[in-house]
Protein backbone atom coordinates (compact mmCIF):
# COMPACT_ATOMS: atom_id res chain seq x y z
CA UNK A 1 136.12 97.63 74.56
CA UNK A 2 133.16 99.99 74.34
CA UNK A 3 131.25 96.83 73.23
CA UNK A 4 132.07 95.06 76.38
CA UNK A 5 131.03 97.95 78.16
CA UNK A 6 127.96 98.55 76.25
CA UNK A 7 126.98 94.58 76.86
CA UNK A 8 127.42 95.37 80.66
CA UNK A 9 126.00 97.83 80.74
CA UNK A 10 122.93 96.40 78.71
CA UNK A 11 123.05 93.58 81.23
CA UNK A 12 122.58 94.97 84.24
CA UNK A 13 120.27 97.31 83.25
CA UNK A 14 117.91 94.32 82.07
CA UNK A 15 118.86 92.33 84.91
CA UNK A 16 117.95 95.21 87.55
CA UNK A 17 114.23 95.76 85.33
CA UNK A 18 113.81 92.30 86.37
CA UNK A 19 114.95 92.68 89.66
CA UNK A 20 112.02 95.45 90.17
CA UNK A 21 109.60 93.76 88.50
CA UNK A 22 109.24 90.77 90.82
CA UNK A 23 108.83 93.46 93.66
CA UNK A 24 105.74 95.15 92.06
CA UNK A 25 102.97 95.51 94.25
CA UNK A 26 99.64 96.89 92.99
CA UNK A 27 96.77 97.85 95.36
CA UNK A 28 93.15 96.39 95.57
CA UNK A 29 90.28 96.40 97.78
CA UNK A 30 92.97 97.95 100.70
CA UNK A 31 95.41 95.19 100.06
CA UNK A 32 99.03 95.69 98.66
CA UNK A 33 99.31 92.98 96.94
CA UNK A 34 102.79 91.53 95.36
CA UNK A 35 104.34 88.03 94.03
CA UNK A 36 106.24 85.82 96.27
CA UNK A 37 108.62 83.48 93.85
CA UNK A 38 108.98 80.95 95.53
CA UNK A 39 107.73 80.72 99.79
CA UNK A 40 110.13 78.71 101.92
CA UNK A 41 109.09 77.44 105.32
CA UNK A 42 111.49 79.88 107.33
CA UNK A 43 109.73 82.82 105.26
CA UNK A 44 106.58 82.04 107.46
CA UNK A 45 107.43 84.26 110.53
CA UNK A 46 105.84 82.77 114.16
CA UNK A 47 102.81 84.48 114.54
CA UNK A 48 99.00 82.40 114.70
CA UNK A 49 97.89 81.05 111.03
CA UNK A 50 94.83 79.77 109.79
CA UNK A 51 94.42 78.33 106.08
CA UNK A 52 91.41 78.13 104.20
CA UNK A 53 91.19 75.68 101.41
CA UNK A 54 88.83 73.92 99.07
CA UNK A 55 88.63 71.16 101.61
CA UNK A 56 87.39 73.35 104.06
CA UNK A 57 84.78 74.95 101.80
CA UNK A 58 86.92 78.04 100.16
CA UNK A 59 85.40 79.31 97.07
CA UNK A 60 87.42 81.60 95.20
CA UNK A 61 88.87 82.65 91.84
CA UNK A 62 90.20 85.58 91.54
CA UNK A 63 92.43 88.00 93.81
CA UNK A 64 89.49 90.34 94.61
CA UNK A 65 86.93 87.92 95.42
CA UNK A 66 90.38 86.94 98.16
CA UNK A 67 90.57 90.63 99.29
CA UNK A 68 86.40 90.70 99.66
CA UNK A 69 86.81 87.02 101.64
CA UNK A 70 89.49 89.24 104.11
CA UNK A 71 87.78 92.28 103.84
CA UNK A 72 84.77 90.87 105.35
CA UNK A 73 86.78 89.24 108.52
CA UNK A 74 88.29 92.85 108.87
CA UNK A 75 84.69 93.63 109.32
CA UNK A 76 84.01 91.18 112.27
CA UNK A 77 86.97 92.79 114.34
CA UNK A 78 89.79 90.04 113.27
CA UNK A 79 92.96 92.10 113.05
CA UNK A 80 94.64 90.82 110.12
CA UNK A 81 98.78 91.33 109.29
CA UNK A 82 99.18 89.32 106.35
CA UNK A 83 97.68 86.99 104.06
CA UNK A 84 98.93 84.41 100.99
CA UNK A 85 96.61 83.64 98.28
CA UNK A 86 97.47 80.15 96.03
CA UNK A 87 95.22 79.78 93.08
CA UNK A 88 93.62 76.51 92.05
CA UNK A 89 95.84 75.26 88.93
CA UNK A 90 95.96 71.99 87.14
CA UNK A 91 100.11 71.79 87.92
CA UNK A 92 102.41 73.43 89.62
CA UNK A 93 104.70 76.18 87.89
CA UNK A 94 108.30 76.60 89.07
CA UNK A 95 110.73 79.37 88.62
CA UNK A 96 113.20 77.28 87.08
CA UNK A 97 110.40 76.34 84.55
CA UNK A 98 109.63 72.91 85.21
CA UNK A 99 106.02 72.01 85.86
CA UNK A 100 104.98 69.47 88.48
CA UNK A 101 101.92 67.29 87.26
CA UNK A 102 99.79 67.77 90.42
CA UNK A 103 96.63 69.40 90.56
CA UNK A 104 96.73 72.93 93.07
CA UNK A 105 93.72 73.82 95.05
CA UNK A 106 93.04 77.35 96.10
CA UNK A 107 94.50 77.85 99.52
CA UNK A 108 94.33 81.13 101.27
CA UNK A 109 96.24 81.53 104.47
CA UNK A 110 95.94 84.55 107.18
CA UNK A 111 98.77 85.99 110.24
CA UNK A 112 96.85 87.29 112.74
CA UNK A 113 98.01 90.27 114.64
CA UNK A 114 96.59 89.19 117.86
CA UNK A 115 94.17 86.92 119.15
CA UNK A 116 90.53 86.72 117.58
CA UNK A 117 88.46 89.39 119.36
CA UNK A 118 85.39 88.20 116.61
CA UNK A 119 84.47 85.08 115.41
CA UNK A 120 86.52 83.65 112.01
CA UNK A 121 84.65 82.08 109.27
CA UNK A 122 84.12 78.20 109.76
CA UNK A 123 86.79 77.71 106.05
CA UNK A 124 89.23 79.25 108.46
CA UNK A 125 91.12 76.51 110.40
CA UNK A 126 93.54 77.23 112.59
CA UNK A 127 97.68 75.67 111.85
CA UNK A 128 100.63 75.72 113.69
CA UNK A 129 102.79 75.71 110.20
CA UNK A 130 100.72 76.43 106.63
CA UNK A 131 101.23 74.25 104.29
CA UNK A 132 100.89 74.62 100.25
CA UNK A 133 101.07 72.14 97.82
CA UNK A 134 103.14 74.11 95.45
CA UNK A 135 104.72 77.06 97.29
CA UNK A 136 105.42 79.09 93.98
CA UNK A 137 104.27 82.17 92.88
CA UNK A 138 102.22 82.83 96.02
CA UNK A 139 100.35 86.35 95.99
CA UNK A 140 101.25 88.26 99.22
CA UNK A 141 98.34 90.63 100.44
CA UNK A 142 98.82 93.07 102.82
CA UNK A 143 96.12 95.17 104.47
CA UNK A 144 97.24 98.90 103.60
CA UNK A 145 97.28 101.84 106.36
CA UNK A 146 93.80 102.73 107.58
């Protein structure tokens, strides 16, 4: 009995570590920044979008050189609520551990909080819905308190 209570008890302490650690944020360049498993259509709230992508000339690498990119809108009086950063990978990773053969291109995609009162960088186009080619693992960036 005190086995089957220690397994338990084992159990959901593991289980509840991973729990938490899906839901760690960090912070960088004024962005809280945390891991989005998996983003489902419904997840996007209404709001006005724009995506960035390779196609539209988006050049990053790396989650700070994303947090400069918004940083620098911030700067030209665009009042951004959130942003999702997808990095360029040769397949796409999914929870359940498959991997789809399909090469990812960086996308980065911004909520506004209101209308543009400055002008958005040309790699910025504006979407009704974004769309990403593999909606897994997505890093969430949120612009911290001011």
């Amino acid at each position: 009995m005190r086995y089957i209570i220690f397994v338990l008890f084992t159990t959901l302490m593991f289980g509840c570590e991973l729990f938490s650690s899906n839901n760690e944020q960090e912070i960088i360049n004024g962005f809280k920044i945390s891991t989005i498993e998996e983003v489902e259509n419904s997840q996007w709230e209404s709001g006005i979008f724009y995506q960035a992508t390779e196609e539209s000339g988006l050049q990053v690498s790396s989650i700070s050189e994303v947090t400069n990119l918004l940083n620098a809108e911030i700067s030209k009086n665009i009042s951004i609520r959130s942003a999702w950063y997808k990095e360029q990978r040769p397949s796409c990773g999914t929870p359940n551990g498959i991997a789809y053969q399909v090469e990812v291109p960086s996308t980065v995609v911004i909520q506004l909080s209101k209308e543009i009162n400055g002008e958005l960088s040309e790699i910025f186009k504006p979407v009704k819905e974004p769309q990403l080619i593999c909606p897994y693992y997505i890093k969430n960036l949120q612009p911290t308190e001011k």
